[in-house]
Protein backbone atom coordinates (compact mmCIF):
# COMPACT_ATOMS: atom_id res chain seq x y z
CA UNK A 1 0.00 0.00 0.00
CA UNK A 2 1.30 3.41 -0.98
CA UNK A 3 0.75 6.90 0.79
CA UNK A 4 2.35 9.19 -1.08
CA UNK A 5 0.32 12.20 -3.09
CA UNK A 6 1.70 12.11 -5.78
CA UNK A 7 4.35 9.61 -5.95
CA UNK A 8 5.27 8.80 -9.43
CA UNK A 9 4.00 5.03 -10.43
CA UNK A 10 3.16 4.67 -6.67
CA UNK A 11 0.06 4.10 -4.68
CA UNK A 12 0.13 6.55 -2.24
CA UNK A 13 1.57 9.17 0.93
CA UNK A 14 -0.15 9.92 3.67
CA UNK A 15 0.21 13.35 3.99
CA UNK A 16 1.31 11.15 4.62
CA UNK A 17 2.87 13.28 5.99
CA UNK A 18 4.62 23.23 5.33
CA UNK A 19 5.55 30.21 8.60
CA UNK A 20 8.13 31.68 9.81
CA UNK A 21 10.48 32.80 12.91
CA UNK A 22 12.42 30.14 15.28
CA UNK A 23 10.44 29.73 18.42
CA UNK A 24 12.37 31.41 21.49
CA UNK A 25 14.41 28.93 23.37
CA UNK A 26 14.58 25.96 20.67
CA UNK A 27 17.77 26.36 19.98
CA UNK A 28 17.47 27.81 16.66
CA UNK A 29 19.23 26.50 12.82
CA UNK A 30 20.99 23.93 13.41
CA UNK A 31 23.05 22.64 10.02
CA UNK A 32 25.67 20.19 11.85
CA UNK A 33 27.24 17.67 9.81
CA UNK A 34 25.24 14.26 10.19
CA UNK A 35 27.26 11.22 12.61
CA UNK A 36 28.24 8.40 10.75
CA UNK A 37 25.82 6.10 12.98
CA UNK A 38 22.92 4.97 11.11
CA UNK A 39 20.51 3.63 13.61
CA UNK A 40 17.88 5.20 16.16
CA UNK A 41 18.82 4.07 19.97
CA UNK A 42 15.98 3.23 21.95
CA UNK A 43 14.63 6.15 23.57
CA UNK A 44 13.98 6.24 27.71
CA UNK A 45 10.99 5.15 28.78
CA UNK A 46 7.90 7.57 28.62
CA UNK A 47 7.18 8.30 32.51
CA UNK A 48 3.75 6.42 33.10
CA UNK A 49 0.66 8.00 31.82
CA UNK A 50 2.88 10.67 29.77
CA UNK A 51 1.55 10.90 26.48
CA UNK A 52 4.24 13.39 25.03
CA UNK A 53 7.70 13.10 27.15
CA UNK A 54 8.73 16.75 28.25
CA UNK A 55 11.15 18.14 26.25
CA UNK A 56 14.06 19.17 28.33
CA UNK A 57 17.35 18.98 27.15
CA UNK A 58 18.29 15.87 27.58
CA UNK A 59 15.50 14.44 25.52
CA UNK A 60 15.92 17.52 23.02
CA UNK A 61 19.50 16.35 22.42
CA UNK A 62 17.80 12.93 21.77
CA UNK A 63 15.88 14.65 19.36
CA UNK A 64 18.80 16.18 17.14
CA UNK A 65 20.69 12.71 17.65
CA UNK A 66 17.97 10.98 15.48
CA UNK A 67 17.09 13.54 13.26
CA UNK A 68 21.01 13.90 12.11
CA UNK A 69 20.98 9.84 12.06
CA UNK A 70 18.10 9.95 9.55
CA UNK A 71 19.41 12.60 7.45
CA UNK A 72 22.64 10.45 7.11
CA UNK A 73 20.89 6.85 6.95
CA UNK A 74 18.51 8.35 3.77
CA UNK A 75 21.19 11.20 3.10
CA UNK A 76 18.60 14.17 3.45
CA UNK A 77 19.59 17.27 2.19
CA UNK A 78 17.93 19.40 4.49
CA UNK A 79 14.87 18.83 7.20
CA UNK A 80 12.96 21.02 9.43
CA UNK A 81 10.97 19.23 12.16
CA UNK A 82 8.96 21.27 14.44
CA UNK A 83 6.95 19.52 17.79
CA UNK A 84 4.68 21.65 20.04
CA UNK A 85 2.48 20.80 23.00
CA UNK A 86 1.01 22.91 25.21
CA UNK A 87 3.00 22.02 28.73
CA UNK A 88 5.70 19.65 27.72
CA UNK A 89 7.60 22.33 25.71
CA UNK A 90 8.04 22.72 22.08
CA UNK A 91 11.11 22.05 19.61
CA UNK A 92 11.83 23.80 16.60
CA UNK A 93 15.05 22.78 14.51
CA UNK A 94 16.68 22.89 11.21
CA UNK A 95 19.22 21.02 9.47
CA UNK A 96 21.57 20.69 6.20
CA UNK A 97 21.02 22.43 3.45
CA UNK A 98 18.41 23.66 1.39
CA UNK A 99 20.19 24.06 -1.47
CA UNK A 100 23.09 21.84 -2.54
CA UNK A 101 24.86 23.72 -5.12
CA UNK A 102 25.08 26.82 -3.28
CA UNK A 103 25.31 25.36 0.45
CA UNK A 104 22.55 27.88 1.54
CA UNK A 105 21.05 26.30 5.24
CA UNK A 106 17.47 24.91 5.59
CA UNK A 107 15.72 27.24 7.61
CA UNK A 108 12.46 27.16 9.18
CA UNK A 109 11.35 30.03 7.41
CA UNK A 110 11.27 28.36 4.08
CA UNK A 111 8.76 27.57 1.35
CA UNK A 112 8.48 23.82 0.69
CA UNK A 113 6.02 22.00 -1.67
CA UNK A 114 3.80 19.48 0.45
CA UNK A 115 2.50 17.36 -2.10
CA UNK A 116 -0.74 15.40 -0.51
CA UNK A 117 -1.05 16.99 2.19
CA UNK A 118 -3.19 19.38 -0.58
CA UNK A 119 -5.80 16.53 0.25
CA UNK A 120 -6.48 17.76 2.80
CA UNK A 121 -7.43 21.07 2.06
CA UNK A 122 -9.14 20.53 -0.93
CA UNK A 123 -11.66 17.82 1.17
CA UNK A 124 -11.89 20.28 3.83
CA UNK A 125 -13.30 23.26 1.31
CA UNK A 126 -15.85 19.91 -0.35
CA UNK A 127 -16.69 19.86 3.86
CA UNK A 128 -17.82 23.78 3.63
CA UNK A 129 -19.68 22.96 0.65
CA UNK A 130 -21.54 20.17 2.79
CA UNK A 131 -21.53 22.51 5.73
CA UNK A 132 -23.65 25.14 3.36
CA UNK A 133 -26.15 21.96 2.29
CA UNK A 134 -24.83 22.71 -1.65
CA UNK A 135 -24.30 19.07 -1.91
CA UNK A 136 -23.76 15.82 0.42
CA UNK A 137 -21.52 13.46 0.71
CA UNK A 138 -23.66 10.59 -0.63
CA UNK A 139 -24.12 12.56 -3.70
CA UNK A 140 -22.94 10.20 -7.16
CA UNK A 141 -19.85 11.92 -8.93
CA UNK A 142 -21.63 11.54 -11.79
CA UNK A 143 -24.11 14.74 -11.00
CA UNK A 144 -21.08 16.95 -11.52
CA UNK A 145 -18.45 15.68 -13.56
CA UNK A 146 -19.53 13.42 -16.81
CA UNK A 147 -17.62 10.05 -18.04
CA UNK A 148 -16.85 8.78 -14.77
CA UNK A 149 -16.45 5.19 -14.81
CA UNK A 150 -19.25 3.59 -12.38
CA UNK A 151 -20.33 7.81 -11.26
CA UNK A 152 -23.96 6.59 -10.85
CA UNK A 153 -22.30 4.33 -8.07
CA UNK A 154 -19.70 6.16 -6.33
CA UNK A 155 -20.43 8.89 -4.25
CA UNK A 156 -18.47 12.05 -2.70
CA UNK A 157 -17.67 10.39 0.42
CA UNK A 158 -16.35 6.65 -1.25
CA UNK A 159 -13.80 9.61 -3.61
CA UNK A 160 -13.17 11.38 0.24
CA UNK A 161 -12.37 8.10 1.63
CA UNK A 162 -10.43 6.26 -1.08
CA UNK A 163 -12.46 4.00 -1.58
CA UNK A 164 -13.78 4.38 -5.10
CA UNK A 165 -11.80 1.74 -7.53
CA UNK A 166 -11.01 4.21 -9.69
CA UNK A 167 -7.19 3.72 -11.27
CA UNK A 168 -4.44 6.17 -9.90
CA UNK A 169 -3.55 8.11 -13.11
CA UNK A 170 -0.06 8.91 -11.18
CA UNK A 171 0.69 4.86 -12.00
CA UNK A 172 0.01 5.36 -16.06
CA UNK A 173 2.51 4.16 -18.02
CA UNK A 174 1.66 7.11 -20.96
CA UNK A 175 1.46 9.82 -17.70
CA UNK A 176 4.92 8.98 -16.37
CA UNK A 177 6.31 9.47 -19.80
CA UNK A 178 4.72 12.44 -20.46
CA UNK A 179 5.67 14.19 -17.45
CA UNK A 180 9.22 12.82 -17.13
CA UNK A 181 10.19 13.82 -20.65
CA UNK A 182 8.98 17.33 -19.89
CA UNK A 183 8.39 17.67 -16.27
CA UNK A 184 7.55 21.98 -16.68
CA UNK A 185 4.39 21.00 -18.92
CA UNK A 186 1.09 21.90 -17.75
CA UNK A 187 -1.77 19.65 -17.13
CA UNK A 188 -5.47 19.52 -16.97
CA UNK A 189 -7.65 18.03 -14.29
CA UNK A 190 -9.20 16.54 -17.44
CA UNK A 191 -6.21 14.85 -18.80
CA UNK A 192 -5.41 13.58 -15.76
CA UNK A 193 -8.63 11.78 -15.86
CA UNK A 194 -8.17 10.53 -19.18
CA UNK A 195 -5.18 8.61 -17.87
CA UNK A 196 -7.28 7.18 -15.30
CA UNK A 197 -10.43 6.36 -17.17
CA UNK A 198 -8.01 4.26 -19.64
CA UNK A 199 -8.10 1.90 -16.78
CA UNK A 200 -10.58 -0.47 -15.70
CA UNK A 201 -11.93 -0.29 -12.48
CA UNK A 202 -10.16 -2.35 -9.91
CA UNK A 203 -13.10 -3.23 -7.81
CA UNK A 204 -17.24 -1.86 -6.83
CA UNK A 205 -17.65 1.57 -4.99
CA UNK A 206 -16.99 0.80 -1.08
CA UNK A 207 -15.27 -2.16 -1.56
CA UNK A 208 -12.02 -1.50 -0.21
CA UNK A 209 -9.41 0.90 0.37
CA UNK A 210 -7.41 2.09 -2.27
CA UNK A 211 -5.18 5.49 -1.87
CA UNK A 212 -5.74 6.84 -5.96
CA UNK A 213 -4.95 10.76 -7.25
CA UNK A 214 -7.78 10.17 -9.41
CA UNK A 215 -10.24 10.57 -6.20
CA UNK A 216 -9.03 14.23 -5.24
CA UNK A 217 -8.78 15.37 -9.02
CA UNK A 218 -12.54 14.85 -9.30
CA UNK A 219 -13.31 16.29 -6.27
CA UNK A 220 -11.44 19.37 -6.87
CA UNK A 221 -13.91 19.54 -9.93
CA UNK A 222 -16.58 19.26 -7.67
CA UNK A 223 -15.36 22.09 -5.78
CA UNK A 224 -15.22 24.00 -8.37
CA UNK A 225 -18.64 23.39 -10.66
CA UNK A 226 -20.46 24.08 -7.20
CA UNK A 227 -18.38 26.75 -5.57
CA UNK A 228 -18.01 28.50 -9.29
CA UNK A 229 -14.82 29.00 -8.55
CA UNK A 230 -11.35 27.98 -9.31
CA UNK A 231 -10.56 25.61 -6.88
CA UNK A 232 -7.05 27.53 -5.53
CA UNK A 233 -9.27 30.97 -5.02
CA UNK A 234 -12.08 28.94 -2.91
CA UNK A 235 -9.65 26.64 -0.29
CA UNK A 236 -7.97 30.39 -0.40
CA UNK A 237 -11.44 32.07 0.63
CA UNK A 238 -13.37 29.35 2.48
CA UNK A 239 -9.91 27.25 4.17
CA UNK A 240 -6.75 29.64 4.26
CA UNK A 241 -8.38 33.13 4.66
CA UNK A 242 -10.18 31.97 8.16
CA UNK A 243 -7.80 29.57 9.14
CA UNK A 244 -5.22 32.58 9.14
CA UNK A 245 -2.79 30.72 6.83
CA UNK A 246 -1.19 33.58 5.11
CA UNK A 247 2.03 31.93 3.75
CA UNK A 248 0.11 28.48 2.01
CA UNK A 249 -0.03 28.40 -1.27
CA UNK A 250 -2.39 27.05 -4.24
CA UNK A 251 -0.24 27.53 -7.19
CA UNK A 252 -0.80 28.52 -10.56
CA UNK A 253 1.76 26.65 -12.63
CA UNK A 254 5.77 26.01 -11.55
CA UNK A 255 5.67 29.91 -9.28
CA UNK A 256 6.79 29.16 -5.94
CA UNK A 257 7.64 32.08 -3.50
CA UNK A 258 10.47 32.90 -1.74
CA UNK A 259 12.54 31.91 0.46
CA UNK A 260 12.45 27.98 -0.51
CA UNK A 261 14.11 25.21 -0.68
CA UNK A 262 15.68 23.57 -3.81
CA UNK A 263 14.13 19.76 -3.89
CA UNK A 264 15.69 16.41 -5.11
CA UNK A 265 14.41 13.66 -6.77
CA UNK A 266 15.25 10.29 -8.79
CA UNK A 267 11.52 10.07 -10.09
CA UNK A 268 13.23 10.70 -13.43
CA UNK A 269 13.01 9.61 -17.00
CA UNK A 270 16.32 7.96 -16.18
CA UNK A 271 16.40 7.27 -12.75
CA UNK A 272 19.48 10.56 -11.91
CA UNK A 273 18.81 12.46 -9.63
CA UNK A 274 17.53 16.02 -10.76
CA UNK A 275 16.70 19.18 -8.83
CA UNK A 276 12.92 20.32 -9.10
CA UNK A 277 12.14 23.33 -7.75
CA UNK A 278 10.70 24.82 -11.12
CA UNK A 279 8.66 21.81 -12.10
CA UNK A 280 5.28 22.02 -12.70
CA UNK A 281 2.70 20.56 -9.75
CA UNK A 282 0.09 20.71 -12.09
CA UNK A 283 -0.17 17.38 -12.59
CA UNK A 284 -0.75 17.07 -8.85
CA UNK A 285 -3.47 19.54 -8.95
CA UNK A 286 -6.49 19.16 -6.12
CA UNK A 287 -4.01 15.60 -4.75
CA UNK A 288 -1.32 17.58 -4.17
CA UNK A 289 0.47 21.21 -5.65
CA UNK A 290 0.00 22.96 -2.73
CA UNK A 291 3.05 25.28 -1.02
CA UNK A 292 3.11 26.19 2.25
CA UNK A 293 5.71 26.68 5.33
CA UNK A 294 6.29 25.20 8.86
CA UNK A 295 4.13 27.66 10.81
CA UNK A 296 1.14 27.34 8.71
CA UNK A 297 1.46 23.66 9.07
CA UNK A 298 1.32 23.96 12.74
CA UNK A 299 -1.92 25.57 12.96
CA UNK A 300 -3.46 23.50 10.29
CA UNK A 301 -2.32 20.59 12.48
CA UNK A 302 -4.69 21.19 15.32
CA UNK A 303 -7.25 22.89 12.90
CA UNK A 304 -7.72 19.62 10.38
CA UNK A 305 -7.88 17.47 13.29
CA UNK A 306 -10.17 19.19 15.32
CA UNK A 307 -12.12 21.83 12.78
CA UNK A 308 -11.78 24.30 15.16
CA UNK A 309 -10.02 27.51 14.29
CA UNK A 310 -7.40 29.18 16.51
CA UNK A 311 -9.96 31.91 17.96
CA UNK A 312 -12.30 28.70 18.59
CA UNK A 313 -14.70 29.38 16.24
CA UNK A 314 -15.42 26.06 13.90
CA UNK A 315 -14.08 25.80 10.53
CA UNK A 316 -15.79 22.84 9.78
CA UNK A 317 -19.23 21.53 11.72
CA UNK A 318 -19.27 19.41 14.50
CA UNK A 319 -21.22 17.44 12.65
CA UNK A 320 -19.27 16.94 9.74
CA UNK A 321 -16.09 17.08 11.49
CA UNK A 322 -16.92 13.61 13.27
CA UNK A 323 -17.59 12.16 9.78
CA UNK A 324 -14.03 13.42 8.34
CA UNK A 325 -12.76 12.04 11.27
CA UNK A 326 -14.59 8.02 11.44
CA UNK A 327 -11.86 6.25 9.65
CA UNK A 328 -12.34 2.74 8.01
CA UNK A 329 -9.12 0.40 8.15
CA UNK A 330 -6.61 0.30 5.44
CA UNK A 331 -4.29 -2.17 4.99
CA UNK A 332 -1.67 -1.00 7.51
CA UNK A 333 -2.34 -2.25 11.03
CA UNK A 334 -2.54 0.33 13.45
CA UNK A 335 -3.60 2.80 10.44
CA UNK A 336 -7.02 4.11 9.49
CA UNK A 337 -8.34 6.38 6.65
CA UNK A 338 -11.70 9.23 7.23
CA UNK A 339 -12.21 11.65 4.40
CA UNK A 340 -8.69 13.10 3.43
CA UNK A 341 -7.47 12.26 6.11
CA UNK A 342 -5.29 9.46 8.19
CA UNK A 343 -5.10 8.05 11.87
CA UNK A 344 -1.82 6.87 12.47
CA UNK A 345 -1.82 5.09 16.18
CA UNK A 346 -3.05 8.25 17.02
CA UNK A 347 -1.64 11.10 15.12
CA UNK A 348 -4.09 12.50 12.80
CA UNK A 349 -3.38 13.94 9.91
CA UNK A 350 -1.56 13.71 6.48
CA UNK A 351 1.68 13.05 4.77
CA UNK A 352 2.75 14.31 1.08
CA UNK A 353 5.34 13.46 -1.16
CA UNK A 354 5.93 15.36 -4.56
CA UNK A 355 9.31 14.73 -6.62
CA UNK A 356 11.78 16.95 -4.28
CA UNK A 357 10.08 17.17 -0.94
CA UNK A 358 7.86 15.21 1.34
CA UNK A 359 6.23 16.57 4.94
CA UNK A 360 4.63 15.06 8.12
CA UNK A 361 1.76 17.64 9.37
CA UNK A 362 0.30 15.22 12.11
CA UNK A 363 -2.09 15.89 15.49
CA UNK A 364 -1.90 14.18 18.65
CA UNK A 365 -5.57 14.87 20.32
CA UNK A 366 -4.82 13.13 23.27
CA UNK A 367 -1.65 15.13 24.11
CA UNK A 368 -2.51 18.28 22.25
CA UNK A 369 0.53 17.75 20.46
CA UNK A 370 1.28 18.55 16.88
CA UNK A 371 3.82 17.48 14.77
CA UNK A 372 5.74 19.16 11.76
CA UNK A 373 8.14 17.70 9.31
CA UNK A 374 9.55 19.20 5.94
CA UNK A 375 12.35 18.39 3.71
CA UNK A 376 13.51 18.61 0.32
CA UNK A 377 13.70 15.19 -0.93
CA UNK A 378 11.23 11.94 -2.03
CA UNK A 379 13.92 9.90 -2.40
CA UNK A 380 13.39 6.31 -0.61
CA UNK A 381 15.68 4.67 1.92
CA UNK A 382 15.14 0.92 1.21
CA UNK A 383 11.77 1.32 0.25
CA UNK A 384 10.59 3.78 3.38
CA UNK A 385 9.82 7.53 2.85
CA UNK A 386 12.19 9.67 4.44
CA UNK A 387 9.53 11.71 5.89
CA UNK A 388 7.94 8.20 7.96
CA UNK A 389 11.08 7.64 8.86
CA UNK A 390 11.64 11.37 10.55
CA UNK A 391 8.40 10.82 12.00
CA UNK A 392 8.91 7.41 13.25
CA UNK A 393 12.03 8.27 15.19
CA UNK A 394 11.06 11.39 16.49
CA UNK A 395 8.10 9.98 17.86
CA UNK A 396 9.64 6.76 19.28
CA UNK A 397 11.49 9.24 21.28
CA UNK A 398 8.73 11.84 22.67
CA UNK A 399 5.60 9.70 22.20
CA UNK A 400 6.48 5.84 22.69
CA UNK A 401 2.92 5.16 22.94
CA UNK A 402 1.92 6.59 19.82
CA UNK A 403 4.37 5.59 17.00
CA UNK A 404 3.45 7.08 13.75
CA UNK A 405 5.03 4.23 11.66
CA UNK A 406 2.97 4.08 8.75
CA UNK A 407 5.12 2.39 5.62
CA UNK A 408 5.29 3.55 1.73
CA UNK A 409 4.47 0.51 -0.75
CA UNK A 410 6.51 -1.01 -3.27
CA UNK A 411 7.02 0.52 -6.74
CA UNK A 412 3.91 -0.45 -9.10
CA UNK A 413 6.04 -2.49 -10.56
């Protein structure tokens, strides 16, 4: 099983798995070289009944010690990782290098693509729609968008949940081509269909779970045909605008403001590594082209897990909040999937994975803690995203209870 957006000929990211000033008294940029030591230690037992340790310095050092030891074991570039809860302290830290060629440090003021986390903000502004009784989740795709393979059957909420049996255009044969060979090309929502509609289904609406890009592109349409807008100026005005996210990003084409980081990737017509800052997330569209930076992800931690904004006022309905939030199982024990959206022992939230960067936005309701990972690379260490395995040390260390472990899947083929 996959959880990447929108991993090239993969399944799928959970997103997985993105502003501004250090925090006071977390010790700032740190861009040390990476120890040779490639394994995690243990961590020290959680005191009983903690669900977040405290984050003194001992356990902060244990922090940087496994970060650097990731960075080195999946050679990272550069990584950001910021924790917060609201008694046990918070942790906000830096490393390498945003930018090989010139040497320039990651910072945690930086612009980073976050790839599927985008799901998550394009099913939260479908939510508002639901909210505003302009549709409802048990509505058939096939009243808004036309050619949809089995549309009178599958409904808003099977798309939300994954769990449509529609084909992941992102594993096309004729789409990898096309976007390898020219990876600045625009795309279409349309086209991006076409690759998937090529495809037969893979099984009935409701079935089973199956992460697909195809899903979010057709919701995004949705969006769009109701809201009558373009789907990046509605999650702006309905999502970002009241959630006070003023440095995320719905693109139009390869922009990408500054400050950001330069990303990496082998998802390449030959299999080199390339840099891909100025590629086009297009293709990615409603799954996954959205920009944003670590303090923006930390707000939108708490505020996609809860639907409550930070001056308490709801962003999404109690009502429909508790139906984004009851997940069905996925084929990852321990891991469960609502609507754009994934429980991970606990953390709740999303990963994303684009060709050059991958993040970890993830909420901890028990411990009011939240969770922030960015960093400019996709590339796999032995078949694990580098983001899981930030966020599988880190929380081994501060929350030994609640390991956020979920895997990627093998390559399509």
């Amino acid at each position: 099983m996959a959880h990447r957006c929108t991993r090239l000929r993969r399944g799928t990211v959970v997103a997985a798995a993105t502003g501004a000033l250090v925090l006071p008294g977390t010790g700032g940029v740190s861009v040390d070289p990476p120890p040779s030591a490639v394994s995690v230690e243990p961590p020290s037992p959680s005191p009983s009944g903690d669900e977040i340790r405290e984050l003194t310095p001992a356990v902060r050092r244990q922090l940087d010690d496994a970060v650097r030891r990731v960075m080195e074991q999946a050679n990272v570039p550069g990584v950001t990782v910021g924790l917060w809860t609201p008694d046990r302290g918070e942790y906000v830290r830096s490393f390498g290098v945003a930018d090989r060629s010139t040497g320039r440090k990651m910072s945690p003021d930086l612009y980073l693509r976050i790839g599927s986390e985008t799901k998550t903000f394009t099913v939260t502004a479908l939510l508002a729609l639901v909210d505003e009784g302009r549709i409802g989740l048990d509505d058939t795709i096939d009243r808004f968008v036309d050619g949809v393979p089995n549309g009178d059957e599958i409904t808003l909420r099977q798309l939300a949940g994954m769990r449509s049996g529609l084909f992941n255009y992102s594993e096309d044969d004729g789409f990898f081509k096309a976007l390898t060979s020219d990876p600045r090309r625009p795309f279409t929502p349309r086209e991006l269909l076409d690759y998937s509609f090529r495809h037969p289904v893979l099984f009935p609406p409701g079935e089973k779970f199956f992460y697909s890009n195809t899903n979010l592109i057709l919701l995004g349409l949705v969006v769009e045909k109701v809201s009558g807008q373009p789907l990046g100026d509605y999650i702006h005005e309905t999502v970002l605008e009241p959630a006070g996210l003023d440095h995320t990003v719905f693109p139009e084409g390869a922009g990408f403001p500054d400050p950001h980081a330069q990303g990496y990737t082998n998802q390449t017509a030959t299999g080199e590594v390339e840099q891909t800052a100025d590629w086009n997330p297009s293709w990615a569209w409603a799954a996954g082209a959205m920009i944003s930076r670590l303090r923006d992800l930390r707000v939108w931690a708490r505020t996609v897990a809860t639907g409550e904004l930070p001056d308490g006022d709801t962003l999404v309905s109690p009502v429909v909040q508790k139906q984004r939030l009851t997940t069905l199982p996925t084929t990852v024990p321990g891991a469960g999937y609502g609507l754009g959206i994934f429980d991970v022992r606990g953390w709740i939230g999303h990963n994303g994975s684009l060709p050059g960067y991958e993040s970890l936005t993830v909420y901890l309701p028990s411990a009011q803690a939240t969770l922030v990972v960015m960093l400019n690379t996709d590339i796999d260490h032995e078949n694990t995203e580098p983001s899981t395995l930030f966020g599988e040390a880190i929380t081994k260390i501060v929350s030994p209870d609640h390991v956020y472990d979920l895997p990627a899947a093998p390559a399509a083929r």
